[in-house]
Protein backbone atom coordinates (compact mmCIF):
# COMPACT_ATOMS: atom_id res chain seq x y z
CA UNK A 1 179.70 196.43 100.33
CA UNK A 2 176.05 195.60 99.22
CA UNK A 3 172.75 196.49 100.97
CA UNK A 4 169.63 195.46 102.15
CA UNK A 5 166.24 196.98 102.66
CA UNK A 6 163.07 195.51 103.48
CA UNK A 7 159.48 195.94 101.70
CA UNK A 8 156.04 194.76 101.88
CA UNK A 9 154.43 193.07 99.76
CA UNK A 10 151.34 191.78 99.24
CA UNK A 11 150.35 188.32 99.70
CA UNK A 12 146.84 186.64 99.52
CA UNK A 13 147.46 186.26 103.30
CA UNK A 14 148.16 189.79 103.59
CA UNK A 15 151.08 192.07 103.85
CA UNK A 16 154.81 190.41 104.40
CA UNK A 17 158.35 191.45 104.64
CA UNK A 18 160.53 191.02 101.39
CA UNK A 19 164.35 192.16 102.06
CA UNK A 20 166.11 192.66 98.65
CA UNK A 21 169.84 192.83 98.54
CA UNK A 22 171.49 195.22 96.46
CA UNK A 23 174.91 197.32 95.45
CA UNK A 24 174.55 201.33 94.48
CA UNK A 25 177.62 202.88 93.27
CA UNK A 26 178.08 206.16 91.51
CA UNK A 27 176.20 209.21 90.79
CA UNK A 28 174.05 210.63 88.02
CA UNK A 29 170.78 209.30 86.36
CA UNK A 30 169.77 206.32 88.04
CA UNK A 31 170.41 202.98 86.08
CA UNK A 32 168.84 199.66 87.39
CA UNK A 33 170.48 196.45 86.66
CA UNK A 34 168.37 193.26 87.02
CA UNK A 35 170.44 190.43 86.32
CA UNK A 36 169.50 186.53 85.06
CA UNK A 37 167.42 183.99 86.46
CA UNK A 38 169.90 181.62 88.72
CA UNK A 39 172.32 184.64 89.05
CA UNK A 40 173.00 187.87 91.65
CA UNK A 41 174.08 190.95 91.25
CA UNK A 42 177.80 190.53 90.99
CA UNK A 43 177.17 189.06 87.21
CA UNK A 44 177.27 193.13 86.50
CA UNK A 45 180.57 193.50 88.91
CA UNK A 46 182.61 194.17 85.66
CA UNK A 47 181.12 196.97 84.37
CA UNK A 48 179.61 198.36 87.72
CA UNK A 49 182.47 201.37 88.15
CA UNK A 50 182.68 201.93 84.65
CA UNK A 51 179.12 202.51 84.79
CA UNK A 52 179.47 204.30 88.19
CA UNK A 53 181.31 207.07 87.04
CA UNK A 54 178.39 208.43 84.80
CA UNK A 55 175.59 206.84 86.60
CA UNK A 56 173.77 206.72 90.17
CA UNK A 57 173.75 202.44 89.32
CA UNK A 58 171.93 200.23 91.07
CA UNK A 59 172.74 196.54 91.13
CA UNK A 60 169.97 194.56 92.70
CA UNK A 61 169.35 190.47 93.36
CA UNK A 62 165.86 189.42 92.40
CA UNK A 63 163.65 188.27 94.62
CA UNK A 64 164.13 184.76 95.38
CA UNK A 65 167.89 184.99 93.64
CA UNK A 66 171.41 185.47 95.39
CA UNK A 67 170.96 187.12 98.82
CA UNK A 68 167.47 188.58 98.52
CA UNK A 69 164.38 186.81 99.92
CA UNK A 70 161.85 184.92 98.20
CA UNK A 71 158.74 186.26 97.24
CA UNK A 72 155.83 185.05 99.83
CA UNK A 73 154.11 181.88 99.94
CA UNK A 74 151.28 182.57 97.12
CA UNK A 75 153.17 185.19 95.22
CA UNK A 76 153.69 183.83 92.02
CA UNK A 77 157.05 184.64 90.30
CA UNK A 78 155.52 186.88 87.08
CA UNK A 79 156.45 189.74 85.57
CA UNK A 80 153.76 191.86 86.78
CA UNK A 81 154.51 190.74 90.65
CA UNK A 82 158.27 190.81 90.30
CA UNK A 83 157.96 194.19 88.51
CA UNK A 84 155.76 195.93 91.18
CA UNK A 85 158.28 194.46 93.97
CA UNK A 86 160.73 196.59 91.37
CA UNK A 87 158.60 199.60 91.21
CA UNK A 88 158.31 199.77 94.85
CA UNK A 89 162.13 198.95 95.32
CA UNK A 90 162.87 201.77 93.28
CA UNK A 91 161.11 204.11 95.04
CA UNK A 92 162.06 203.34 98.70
CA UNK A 93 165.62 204.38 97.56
CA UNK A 94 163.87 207.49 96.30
CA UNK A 95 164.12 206.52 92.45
CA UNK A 96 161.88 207.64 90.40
CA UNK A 97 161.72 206.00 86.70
CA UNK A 98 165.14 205.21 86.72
CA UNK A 99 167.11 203.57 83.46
CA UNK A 100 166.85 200.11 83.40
CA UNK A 101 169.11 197.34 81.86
CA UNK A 102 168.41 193.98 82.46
CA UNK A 103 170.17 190.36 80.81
CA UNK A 104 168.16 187.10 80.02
CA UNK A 105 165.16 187.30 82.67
CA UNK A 106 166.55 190.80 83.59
CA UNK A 107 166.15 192.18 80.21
CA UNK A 108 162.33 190.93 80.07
CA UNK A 109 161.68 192.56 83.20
CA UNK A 110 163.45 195.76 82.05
CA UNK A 111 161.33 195.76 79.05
CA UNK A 112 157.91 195.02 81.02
CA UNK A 113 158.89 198.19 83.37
CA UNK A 114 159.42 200.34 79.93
CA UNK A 115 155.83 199.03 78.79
CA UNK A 116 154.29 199.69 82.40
CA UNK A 117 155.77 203.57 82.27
CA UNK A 118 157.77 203.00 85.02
CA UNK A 119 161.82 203.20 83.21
CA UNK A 120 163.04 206.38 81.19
CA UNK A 121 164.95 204.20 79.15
CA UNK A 122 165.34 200.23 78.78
CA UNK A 123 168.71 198.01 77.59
CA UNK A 124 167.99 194.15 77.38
CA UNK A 125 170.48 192.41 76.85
CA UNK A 126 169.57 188.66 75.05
CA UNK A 127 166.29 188.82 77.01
CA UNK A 128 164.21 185.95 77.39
CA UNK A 129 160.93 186.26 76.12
CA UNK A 130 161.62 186.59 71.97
CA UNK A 131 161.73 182.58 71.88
CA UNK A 132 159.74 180.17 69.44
CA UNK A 133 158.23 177.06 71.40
CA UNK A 134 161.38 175.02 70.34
CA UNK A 135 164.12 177.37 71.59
CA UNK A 136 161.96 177.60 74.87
CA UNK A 137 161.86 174.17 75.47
CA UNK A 138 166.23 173.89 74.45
CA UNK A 139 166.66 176.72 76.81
CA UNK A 140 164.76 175.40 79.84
CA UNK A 141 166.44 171.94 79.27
CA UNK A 142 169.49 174.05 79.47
CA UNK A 143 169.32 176.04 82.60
CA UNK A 144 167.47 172.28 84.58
CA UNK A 145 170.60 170.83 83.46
CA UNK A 146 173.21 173.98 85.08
CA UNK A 147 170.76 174.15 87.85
CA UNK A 148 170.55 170.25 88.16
CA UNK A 149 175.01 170.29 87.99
CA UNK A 150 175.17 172.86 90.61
CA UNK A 151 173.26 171.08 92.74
CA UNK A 152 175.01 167.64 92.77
CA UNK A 153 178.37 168.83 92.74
CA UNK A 154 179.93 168.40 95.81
CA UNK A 155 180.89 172.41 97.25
CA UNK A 156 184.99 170.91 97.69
CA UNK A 157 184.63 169.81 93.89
CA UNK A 158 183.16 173.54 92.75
CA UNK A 159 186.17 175.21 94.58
CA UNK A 160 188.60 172.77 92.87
CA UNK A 161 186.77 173.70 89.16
CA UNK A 162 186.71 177.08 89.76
CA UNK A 163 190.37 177.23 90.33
CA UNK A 164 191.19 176.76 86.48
CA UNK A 165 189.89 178.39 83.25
CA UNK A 166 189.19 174.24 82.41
CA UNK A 167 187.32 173.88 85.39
CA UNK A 168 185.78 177.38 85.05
CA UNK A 169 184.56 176.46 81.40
CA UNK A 170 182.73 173.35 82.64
CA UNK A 171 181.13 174.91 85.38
CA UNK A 172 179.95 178.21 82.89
CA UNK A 173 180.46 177.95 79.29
CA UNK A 174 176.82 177.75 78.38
CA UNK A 175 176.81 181.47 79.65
CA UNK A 176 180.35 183.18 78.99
CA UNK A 177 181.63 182.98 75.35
CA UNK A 178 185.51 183.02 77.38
CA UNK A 179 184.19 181.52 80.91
CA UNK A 180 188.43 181.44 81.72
CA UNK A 181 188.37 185.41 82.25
CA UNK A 182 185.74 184.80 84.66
CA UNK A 183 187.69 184.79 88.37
CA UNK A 184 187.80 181.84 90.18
CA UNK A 185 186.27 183.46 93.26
CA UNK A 186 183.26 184.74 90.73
CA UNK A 187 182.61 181.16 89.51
CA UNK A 188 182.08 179.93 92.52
CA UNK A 189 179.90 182.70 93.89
CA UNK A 190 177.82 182.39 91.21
CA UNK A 191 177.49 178.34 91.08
CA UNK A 192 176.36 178.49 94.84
CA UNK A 193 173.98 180.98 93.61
CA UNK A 194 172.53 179.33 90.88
CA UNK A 195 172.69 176.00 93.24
CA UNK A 196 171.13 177.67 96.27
CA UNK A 197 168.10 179.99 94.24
CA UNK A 198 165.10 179.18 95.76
CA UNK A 199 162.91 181.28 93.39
CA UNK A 200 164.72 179.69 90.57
CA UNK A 201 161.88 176.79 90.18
CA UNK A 202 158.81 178.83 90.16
CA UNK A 203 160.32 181.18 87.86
CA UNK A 204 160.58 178.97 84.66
CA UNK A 205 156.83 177.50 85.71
CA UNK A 206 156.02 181.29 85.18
CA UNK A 207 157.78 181.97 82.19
CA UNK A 208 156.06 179.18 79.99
CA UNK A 209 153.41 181.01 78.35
CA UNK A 210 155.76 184.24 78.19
CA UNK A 211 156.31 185.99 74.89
CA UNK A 212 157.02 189.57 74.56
CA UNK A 213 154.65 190.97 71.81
CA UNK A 214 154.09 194.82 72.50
CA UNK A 215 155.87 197.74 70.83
CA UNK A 216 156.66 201.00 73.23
CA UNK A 217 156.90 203.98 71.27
CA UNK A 218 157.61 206.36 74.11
CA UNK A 219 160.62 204.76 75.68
CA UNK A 220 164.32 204.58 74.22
CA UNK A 221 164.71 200.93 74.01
CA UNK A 222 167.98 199.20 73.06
CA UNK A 223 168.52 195.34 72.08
CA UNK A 224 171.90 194.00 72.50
CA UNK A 225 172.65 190.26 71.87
CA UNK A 226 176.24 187.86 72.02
CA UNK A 227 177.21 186.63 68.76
CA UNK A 228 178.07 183.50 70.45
CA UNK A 229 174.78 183.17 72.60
CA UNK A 230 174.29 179.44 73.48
CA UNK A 231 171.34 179.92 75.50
CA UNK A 232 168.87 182.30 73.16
CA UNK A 233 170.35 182.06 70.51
CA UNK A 234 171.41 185.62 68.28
CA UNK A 235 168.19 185.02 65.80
CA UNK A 236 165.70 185.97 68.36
CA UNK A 237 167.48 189.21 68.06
CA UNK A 238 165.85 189.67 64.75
CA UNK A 239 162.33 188.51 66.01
CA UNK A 240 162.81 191.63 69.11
CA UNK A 241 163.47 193.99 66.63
CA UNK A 242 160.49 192.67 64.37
CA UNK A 243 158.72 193.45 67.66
CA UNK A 244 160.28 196.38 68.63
CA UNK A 245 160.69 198.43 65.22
CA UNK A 246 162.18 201.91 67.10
CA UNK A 247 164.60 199.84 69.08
CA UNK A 248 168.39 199.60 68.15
CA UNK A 249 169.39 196.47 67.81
CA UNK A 250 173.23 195.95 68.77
CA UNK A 251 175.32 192.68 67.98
CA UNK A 252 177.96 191.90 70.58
CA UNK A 253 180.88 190.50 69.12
CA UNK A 254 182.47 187.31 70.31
CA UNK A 255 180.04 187.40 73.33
CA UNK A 256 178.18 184.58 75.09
CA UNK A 257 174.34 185.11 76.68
CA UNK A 258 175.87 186.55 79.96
CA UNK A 259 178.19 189.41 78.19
CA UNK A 260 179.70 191.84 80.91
CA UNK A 261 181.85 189.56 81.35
CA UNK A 262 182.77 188.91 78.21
CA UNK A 263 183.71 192.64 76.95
CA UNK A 264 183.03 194.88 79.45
CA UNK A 265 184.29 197.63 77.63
CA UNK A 266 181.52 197.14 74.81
CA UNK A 267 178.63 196.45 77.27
CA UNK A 268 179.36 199.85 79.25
CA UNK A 269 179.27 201.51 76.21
CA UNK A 270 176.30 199.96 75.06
CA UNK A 271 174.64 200.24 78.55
CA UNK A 272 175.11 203.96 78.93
CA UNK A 273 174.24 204.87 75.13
CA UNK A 274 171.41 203.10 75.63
CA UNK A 275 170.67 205.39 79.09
CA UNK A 276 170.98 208.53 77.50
């Protein structure tokens, strides 16, 4: 059952409360999994005990995403604020530097914590951030469009479409590369999530000017990417590892953008080689 624990944060009005929900199974190295923008947690569900029995692992919903709370009035949704609300998560659950591994928006904020010194080892898997103007502008059209589908389907009509790999494949194939293994109960979780994110907005306004140019020598960084990624598409691969010359960069067969869902098996294998 997940948990919650409460920071503060600073605002320009002061200090606030920020409760983060999360899910820690296992034991071992700590490994940090930040998931995608307009998802929770649970997106790692299928490789979470897999992962658990090697690694402390440490599921968490972003601020502003699934059932954590959203950053402050006049915090602005940027990697260096949502990485310091990170840091400090980290370290109220006694973590220090843990692994991280992050997907889409998860696996840019894994890689800014490697560049700030403050992961022992990053995975990012398709993360945003490697992009030319054009593929920034597709995606973002993209994930308005899920977030703008999620939003006017009636909740009756998402429980009816989650109930069949058709109805599962309209409501997620621009994520899963096989959206029918998905569970029904999963589909719908995560369409009321994407539907209900109230830091989803302000986190593409952030995001516009983002591209991730620095190299880190001194952290183990792997680059894993879905053959069949719809949303950033497998070239930008290439461009990371242009960026990124000491990273390995790992194709994921037959995969869509989200993966774990896709073949568990290879992403916990790619997640924990990539934590040792």
């Amino acid at each position: 059952m997940s948990a919650r624990i409460t920071l503060t944060t600073g605002t320009p009005a002061g200090p606030r409360p920020l409760a983060l929900t999360y899910e820690r199974r296992g034991a071992g190295e700590p490994l940090l999994l930040l998931h995608g923008i307009g998802h929770h947690w649970q997106a790692w569900e299928p490789v979470l005990d897999v992962l658990a029995a090697e690694r402390d692992v440490i599921a968490v919903d972003l601020p502003g995403f699934g059932a954590s709370d959203a950053l402050p009035e006049g915090c602005a949704y940027d990697l260096g604020t949502v990485g310091r609300v990170l840091d400090a998560f980290a370290g109220a659950l006694g973590v220090e530097r843990p692994h991280v591994a992050g997907n889409s928006l998860g696996g840019l904020l894994a890689l800014h914590l490697g560049r700030e010194g403050r992961a022992r080892s990053v995975t990012a898997l398709s993360p945003a951030g490697f992009w030319s103007e054009g593929e920034r502008h597709y995606a973002f059209a993209a994930l308005r469009a899920m977030r703008g589908a999620a939003r006017s389907l009636p909740v009756p009509l998402i429980d009816r479409l989650s109930r069949t790999p058709a109805g599962r494949t309209v409501l997620t194939s621009s994520v899963y590369a096989r959206p029918g293994r998905r569970s029904a109960g999963a589909v719908r979780a995560e369409t009321l999530a994407l539907r209900g994110a109230p830091g989803f907005a302000r986190t593409l306004a952030a995001g516009r000017d983002v591209v991730f140019g620095d190299d880190m020598p001194g952290v183990p960084v792997t680059v894993a990417w879905g053959t069949r990624d719809r949303l950033l598409p497998p070239r930008q691969g290439v461009r990371a590892k242009r960026t990124l010359p000491r990273a390995r960069l790992v194709r994921l067969p037959g995969c869509g953008h989200v993966p774990m869902n896709d073949d568990p098996a290879l992403v916990a294998r790619v997640l924990l080689d990539g934590s040792r």
